[in-house]
PDB file of N, CA and C in Angstrom:
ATOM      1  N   UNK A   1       0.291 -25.575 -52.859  1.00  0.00           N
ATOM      2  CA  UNK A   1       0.012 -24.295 -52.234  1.00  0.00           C
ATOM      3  C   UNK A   1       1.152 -23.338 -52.573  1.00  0.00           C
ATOM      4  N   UNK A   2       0.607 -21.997 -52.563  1.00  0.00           N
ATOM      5  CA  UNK A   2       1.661 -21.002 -53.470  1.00  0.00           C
ATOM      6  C   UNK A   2       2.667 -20.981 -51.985  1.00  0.00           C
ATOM      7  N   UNK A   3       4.503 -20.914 -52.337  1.00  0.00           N
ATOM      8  CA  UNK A   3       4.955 -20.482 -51.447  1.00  0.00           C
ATOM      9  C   UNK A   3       4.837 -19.380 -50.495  1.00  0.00           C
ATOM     10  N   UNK A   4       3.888 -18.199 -50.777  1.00  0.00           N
ATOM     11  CA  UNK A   4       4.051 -17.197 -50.412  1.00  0.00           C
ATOM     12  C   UNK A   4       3.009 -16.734 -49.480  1.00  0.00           C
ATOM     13  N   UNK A   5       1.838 -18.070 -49.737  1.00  0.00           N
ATOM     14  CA  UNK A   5       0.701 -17.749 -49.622  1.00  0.00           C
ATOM     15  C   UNK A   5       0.843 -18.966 -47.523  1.00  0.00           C
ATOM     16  N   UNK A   6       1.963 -19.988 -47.722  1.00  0.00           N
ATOM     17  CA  UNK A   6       1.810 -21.102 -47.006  1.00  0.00           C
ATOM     18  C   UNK A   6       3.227 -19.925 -46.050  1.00  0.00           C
ATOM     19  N   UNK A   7       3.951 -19.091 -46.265  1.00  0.00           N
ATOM     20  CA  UNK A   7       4.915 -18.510 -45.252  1.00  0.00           C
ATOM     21  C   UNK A   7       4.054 -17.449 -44.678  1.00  0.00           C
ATOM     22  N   UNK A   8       3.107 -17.030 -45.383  1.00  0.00           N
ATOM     23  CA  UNK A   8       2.004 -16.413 -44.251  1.00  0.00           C
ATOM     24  C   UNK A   8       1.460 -16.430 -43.644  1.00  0.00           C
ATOM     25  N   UNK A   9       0.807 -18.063 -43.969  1.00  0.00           N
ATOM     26  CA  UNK A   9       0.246 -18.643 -42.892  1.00  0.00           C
ATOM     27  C   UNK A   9       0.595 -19.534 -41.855  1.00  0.00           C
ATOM     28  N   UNK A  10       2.114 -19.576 -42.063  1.00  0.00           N
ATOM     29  CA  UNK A  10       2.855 -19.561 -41.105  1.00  0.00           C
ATOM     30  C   UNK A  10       3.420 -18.604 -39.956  1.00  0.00           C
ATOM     31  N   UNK A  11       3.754 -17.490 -40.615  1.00  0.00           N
ATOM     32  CA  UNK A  11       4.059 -16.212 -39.772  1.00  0.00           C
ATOM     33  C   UNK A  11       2.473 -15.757 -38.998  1.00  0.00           C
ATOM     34  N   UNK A  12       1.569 -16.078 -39.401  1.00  0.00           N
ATOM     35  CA  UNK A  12       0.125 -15.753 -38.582  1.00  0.00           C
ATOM     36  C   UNK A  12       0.111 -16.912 -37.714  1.00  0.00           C
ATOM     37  N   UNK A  13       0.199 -17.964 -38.309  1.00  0.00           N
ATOM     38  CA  UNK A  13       0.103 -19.352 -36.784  1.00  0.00           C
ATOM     39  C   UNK A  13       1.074 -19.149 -35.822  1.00  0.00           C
ATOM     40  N   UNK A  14       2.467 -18.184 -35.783  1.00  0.00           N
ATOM     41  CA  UNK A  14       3.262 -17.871 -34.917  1.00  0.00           C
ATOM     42  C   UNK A  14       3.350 -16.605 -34.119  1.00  0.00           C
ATOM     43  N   UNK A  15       2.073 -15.577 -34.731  1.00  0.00           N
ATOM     44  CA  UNK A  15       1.803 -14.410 -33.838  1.00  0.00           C
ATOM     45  C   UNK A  15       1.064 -14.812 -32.412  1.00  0.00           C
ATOM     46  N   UNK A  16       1.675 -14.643 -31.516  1.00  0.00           N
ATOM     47  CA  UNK A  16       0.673 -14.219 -29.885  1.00  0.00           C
ATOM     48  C   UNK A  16      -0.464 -13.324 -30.333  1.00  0.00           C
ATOM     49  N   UNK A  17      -1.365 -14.427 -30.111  1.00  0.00           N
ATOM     50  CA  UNK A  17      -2.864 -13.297 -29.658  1.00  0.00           C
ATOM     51  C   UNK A  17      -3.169 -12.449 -28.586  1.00  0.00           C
ATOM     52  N   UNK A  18      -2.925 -10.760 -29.534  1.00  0.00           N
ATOM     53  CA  UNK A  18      -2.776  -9.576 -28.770  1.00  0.00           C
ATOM     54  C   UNK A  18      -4.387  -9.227 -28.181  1.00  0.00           C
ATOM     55  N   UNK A  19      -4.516  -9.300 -26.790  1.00  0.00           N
ATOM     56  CA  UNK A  19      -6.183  -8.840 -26.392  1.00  0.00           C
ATOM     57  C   UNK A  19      -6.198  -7.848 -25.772  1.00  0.00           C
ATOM     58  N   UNK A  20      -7.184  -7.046 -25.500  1.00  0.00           N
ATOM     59  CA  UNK A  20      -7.306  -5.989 -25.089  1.00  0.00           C
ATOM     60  C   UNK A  20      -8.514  -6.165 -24.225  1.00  0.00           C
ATOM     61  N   UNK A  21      -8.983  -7.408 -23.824  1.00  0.00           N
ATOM     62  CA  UNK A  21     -10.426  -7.731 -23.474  1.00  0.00           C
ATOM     63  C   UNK A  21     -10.502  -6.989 -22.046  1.00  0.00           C
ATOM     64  N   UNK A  22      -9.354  -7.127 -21.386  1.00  0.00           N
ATOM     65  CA  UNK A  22      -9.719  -6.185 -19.592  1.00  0.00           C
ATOM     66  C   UNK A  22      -9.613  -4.740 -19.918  1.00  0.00           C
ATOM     67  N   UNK A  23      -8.719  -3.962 -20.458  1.00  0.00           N
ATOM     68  CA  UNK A  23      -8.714  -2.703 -20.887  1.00  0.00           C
ATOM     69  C   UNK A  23      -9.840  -2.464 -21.564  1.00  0.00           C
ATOM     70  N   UNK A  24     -10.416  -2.876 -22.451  1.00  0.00           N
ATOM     71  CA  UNK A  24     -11.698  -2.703 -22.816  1.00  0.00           C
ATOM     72  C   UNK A  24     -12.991  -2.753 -22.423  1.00  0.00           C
ATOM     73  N   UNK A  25     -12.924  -3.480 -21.551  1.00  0.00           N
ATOM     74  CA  UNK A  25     -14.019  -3.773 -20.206  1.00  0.00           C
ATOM     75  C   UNK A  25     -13.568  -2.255 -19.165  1.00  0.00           C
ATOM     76  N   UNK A  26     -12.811  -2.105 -19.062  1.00  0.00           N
ATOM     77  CA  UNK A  26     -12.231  -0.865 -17.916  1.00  0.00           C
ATOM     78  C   UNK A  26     -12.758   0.011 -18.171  1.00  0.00           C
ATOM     79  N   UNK A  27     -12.632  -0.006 -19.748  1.00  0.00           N
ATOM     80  CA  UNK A  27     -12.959   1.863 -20.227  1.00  0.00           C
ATOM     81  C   UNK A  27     -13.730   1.864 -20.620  1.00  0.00           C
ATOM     82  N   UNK A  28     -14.887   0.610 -20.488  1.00  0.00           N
ATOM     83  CA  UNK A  28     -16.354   1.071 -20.646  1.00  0.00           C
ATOM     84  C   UNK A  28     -16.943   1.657 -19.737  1.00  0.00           C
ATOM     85  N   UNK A  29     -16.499   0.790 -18.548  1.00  0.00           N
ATOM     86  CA  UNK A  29     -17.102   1.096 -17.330  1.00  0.00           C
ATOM     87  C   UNK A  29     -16.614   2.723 -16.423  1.00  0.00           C
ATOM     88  N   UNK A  30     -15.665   2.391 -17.235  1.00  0.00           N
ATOM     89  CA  UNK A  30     -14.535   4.640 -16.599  1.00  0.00           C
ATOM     90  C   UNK A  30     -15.798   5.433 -17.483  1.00  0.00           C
ATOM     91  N   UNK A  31     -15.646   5.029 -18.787  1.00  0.00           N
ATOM     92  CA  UNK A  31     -16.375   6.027 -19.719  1.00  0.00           C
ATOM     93  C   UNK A  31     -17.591   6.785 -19.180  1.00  0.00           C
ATOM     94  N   UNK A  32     -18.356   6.232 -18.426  1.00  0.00           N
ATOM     95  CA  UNK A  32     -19.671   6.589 -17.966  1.00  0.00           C
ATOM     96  C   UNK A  32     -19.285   7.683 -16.718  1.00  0.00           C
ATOM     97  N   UNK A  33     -18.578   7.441 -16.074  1.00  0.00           N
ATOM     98  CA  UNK A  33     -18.210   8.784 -15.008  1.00  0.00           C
ATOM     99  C   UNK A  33     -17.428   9.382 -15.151  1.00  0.00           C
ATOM    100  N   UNK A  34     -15.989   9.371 -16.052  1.00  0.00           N
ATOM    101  CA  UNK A  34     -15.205  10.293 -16.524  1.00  0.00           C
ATOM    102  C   UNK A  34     -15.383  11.136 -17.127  1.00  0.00           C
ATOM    103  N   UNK A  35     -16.243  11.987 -17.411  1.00  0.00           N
ATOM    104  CA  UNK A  35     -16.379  12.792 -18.825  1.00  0.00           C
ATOM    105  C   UNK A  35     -15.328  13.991 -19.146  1.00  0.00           C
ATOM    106  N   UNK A  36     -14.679  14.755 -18.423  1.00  0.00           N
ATOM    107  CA  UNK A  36     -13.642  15.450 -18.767  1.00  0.00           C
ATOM    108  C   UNK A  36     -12.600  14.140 -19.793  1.00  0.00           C
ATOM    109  N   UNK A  37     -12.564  13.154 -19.145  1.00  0.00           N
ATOM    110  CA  UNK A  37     -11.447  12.376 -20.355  1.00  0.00           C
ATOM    111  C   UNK A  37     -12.045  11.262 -21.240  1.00  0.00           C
ATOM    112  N   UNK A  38     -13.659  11.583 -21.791  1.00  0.00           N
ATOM    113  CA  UNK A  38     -14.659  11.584 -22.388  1.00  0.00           C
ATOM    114  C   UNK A  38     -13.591  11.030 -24.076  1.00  0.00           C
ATOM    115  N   UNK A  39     -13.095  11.991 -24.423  1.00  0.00           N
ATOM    116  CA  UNK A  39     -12.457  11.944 -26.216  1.00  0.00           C
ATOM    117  C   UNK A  39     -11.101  10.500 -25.846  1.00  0.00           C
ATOM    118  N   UNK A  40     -10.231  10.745 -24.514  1.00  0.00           N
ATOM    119  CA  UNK A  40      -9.393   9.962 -24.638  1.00  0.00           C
ATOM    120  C   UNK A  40      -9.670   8.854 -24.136  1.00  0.00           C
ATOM    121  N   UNK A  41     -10.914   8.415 -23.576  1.00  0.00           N
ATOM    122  CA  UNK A  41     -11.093   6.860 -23.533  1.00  0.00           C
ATOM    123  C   UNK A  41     -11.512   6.410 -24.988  1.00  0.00           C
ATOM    124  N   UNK A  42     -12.871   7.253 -25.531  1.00  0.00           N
ATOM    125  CA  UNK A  42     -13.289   7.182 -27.120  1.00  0.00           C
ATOM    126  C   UNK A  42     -12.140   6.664 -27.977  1.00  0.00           C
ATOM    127  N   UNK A  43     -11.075   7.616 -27.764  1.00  0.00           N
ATOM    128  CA  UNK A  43      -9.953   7.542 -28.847  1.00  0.00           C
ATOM    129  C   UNK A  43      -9.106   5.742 -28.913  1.00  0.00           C
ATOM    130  N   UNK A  44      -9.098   5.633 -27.011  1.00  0.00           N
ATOM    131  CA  UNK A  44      -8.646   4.656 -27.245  1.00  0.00           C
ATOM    132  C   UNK A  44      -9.321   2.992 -27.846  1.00  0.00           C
ATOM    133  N   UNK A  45     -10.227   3.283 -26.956  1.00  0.00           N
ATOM    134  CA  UNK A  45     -11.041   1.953 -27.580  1.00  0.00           C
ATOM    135  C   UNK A  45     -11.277   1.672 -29.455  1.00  0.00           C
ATOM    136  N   UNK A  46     -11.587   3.247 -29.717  1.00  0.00           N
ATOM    137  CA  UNK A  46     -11.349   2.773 -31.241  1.00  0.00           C
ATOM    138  C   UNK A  46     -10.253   2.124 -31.871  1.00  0.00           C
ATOM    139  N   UNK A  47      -8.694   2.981 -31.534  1.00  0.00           N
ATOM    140  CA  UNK A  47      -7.758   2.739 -32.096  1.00  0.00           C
ATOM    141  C   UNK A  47      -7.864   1.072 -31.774  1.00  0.00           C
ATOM    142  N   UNK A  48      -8.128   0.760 -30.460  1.00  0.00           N
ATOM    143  CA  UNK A  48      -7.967  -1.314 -29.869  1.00  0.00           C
ATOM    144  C   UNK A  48      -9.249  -1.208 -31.097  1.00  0.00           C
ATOM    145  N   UNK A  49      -9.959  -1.353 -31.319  1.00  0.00           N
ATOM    146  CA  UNK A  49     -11.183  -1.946 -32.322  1.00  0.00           C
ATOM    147  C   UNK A  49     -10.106  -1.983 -33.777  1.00  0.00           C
ATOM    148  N   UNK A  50      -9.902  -0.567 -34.489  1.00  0.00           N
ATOM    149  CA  UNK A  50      -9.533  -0.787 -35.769  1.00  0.00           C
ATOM    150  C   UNK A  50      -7.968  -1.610 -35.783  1.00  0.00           C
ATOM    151  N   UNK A  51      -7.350  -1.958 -34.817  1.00  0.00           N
ATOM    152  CA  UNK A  51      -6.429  -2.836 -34.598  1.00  0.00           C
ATOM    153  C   UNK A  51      -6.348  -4.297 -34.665  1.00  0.00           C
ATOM    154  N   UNK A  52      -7.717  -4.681 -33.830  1.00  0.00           N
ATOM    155  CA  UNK A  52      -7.928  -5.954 -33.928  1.00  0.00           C
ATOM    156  C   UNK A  52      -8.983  -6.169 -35.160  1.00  0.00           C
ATOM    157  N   UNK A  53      -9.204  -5.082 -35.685  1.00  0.00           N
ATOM    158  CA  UNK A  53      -9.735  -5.466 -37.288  1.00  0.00           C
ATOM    159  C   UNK A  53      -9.192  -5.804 -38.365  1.00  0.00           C
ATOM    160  N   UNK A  54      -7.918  -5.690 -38.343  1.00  0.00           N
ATOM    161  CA  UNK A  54      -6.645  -5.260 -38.862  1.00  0.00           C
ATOM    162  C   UNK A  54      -6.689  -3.889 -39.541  1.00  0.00           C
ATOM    163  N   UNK A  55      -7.334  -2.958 -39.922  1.00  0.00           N
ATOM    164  CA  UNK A  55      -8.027  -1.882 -40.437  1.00  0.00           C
ATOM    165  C   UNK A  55      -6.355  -1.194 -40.182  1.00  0.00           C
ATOM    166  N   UNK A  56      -5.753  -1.046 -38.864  1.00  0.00           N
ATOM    167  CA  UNK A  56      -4.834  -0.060 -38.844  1.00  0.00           C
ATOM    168  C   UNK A  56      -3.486  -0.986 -37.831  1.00  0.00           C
ATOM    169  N   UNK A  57      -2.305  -1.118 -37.942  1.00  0.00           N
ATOM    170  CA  UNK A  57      -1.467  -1.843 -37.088  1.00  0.00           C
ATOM    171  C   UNK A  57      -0.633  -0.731 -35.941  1.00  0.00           C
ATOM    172  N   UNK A  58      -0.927   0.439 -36.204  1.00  0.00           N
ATOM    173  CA  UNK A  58       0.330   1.230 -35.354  1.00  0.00           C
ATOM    174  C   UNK A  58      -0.859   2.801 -35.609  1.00  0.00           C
ATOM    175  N   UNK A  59      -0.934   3.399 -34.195  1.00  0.00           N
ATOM    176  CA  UNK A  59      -1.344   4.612 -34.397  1.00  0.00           C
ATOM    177  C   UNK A  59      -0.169   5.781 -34.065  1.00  0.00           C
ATOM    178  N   UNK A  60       0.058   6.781 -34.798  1.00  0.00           N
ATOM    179  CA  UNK A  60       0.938   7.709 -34.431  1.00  0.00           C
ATOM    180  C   UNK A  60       0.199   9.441 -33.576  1.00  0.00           C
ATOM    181  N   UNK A  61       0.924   9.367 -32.834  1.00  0.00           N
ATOM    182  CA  UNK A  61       0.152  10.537 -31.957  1.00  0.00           C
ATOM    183  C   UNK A  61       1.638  11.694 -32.093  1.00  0.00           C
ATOM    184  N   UNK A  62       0.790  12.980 -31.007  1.00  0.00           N
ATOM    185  CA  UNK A  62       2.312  13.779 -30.437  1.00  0.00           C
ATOM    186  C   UNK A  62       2.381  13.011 -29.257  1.00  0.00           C
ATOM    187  N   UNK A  63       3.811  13.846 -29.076  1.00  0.00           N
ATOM    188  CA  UNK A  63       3.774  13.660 -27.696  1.00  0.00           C
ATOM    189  C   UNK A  63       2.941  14.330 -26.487  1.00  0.00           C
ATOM    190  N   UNK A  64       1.997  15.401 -26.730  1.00  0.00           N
ATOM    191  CA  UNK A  64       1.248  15.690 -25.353  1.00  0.00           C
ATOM    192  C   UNK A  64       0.163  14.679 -25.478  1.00  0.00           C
ATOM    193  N   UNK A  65      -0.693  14.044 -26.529  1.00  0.00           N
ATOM    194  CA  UNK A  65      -1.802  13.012 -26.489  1.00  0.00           C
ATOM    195  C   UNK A  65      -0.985  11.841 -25.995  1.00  0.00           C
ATOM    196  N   UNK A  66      -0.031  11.552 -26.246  1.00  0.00           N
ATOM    197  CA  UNK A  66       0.601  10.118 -25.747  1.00  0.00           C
ATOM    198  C   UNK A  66       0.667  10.417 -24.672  1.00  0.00           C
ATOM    199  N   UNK A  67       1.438  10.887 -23.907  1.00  0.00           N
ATOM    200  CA  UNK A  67       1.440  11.220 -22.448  1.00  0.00           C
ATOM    201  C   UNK A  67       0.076  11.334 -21.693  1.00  0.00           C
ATOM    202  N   UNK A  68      -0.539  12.464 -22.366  1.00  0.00           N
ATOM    203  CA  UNK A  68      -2.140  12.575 -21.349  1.00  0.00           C
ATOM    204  C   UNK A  68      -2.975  10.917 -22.011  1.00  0.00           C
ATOM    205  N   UNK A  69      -2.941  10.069 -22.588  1.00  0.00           N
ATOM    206  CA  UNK A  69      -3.518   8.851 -23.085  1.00  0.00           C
ATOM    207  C   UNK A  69      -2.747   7.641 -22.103  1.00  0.00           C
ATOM    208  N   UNK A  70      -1.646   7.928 -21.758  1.00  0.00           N
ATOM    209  CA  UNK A  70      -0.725   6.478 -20.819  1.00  0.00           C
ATOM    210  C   UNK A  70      -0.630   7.144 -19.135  1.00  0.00           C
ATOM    211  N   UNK A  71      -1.161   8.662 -19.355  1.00  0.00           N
ATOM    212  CA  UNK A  71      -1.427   8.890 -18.087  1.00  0.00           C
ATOM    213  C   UNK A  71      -2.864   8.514 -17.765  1.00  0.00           C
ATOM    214  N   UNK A  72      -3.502   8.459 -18.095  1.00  0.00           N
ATOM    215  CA  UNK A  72      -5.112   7.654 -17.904  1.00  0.00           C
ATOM    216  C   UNK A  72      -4.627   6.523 -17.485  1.00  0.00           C
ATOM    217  N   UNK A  73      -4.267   5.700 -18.700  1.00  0.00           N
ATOM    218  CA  UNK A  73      -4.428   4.429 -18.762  1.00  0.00           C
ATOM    219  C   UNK A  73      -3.912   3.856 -17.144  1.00  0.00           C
ATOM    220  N   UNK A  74      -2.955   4.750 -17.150  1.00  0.00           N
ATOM    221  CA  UNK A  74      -1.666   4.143 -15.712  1.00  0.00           C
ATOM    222  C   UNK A  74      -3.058   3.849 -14.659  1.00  0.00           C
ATOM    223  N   UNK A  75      -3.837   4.737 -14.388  1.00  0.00           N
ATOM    224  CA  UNK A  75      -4.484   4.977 -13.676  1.00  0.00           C
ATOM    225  C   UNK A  75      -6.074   3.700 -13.411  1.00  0.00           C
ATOM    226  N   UNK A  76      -5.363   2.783 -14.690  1.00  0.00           N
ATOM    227  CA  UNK A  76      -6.765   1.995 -14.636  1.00  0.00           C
ATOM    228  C   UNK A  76      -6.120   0.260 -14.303  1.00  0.00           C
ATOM    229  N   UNK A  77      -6.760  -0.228 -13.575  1.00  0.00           N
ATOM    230  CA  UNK A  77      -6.318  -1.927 -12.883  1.00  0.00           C
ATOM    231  C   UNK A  77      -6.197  -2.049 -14.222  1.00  0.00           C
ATOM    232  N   UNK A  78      -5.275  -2.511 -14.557  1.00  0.00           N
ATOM    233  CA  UNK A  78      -5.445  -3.591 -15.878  1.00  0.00           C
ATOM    234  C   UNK A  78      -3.636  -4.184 -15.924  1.00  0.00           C
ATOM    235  N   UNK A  79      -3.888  -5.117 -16.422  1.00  0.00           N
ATOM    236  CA  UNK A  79      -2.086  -6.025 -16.121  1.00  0.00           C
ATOM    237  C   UNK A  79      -1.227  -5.325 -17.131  1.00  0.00           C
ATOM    238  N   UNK A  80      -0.230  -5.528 -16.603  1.00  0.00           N
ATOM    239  CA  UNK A  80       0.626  -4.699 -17.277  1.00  0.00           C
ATOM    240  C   UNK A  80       1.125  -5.001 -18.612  1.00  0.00           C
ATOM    241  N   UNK A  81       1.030  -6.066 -19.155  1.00  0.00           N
ATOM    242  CA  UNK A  81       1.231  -6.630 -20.660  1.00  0.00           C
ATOM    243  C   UNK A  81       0.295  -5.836 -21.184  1.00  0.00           C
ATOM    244  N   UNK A  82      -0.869  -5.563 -20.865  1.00  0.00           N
ATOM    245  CA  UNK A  82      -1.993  -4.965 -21.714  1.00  0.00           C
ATOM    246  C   UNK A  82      -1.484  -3.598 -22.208  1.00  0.00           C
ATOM    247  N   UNK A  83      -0.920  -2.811 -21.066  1.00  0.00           N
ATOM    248  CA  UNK A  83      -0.205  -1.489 -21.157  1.00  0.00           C
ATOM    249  C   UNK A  83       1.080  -1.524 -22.039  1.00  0.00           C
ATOM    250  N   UNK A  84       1.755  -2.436 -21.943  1.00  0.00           N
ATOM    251  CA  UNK A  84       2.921  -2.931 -22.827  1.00  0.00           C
ATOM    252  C   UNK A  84       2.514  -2.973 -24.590  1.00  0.00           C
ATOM    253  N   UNK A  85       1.490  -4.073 -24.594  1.00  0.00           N
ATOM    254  CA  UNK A  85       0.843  -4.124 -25.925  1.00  0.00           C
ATOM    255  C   UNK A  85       0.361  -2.599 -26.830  1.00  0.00           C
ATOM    256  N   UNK A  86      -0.466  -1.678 -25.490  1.00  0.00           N
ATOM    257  CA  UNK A  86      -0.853  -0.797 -26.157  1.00  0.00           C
ATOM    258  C   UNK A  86       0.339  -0.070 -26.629  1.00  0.00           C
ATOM    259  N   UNK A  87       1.416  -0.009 -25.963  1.00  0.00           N
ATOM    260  CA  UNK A  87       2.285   1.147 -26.171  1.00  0.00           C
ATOM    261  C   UNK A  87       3.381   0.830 -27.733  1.00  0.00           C
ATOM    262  N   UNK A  88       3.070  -0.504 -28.039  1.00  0.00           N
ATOM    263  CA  UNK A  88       3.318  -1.032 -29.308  1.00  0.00           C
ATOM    264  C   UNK A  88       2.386  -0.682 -30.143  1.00  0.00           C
ATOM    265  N   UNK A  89       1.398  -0.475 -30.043  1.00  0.00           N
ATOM    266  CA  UNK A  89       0.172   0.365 -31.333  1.00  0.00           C
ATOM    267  C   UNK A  89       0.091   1.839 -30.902  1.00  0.00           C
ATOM    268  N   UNK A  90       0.266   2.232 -29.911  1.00  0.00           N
ATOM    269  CA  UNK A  90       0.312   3.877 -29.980  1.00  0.00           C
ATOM    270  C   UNK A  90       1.219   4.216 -29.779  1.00  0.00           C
ATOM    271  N   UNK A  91       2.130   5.015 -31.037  1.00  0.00           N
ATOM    272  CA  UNK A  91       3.396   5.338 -30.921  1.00  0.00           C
ATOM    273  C   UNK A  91       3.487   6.990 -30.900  1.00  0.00           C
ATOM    274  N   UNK A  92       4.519   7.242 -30.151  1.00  0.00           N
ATOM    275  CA  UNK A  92       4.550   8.641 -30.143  1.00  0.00           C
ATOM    276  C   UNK A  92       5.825   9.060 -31.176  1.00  0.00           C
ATOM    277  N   UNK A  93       5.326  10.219 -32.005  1.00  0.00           N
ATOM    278  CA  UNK A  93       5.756  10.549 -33.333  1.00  0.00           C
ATOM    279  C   UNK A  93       7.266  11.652 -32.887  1.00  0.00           C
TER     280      UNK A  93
END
C-alpha cells in the first residue's frame, strides 16, 4: 500500500465524527414558523450539508452574518459541542 495513501487513512480513522443531527432536526422544525430568519436557517443547514459532503470544510462570512447566524443559533436547545463544532466551519472573516 502506497505510503501516502495508508497515512490518510490513518489521519481519517483518527478524526471524531462531527454531527450536526440535533441542530439539524431544530432548524427544520424553527424553519416552518420563523420566516423573518427564513435565509439564515436555509444558509445554515446548507453550509452543515456541503460540510458533511466534504464539498466545502470552513465557510467564511462578515462579521454582521456571523453574529446575526450564532445569535439564532444561541437561541435553539441544542448541546453545546454542536455550537462549538459549528463555530469551527463558520468562520468570521
Amino acid at each position: 500500500m502506497n505510503t501516502n495513501i495508508r497515512e490518510f487513512l490513518e489521519k481519517d480513522e483518527d478524526k471524531e465524527l462531527v454531527t450536526f443531527d440535533n441542530l439539524k432536526t431544530q432548524l427544520n422544525k424553527i424553519i416552518l414558523f420563523d420566516r423573518p430568519n427564513l435565509n439564515y436557517y436555509e444558509l445554515i443547514l446548507s453550509i452543515i450539508t456541503m460540510v458533511e459532503r466534504g464539498v466545502i470544510h470552513e465557510y467564511k462570512t462578515s462579521f454582521n452574518e456571523y453574529a446575526q447566524i450564532f445569535k439564532i443559533v444561541q437561541t435553539i436547545k441544542i448541546p453545546i459541542n454542536e455550537i462549538d463544532n459549528l463555530k469551527k466551519i463558520i468562520i468570521c472573516e
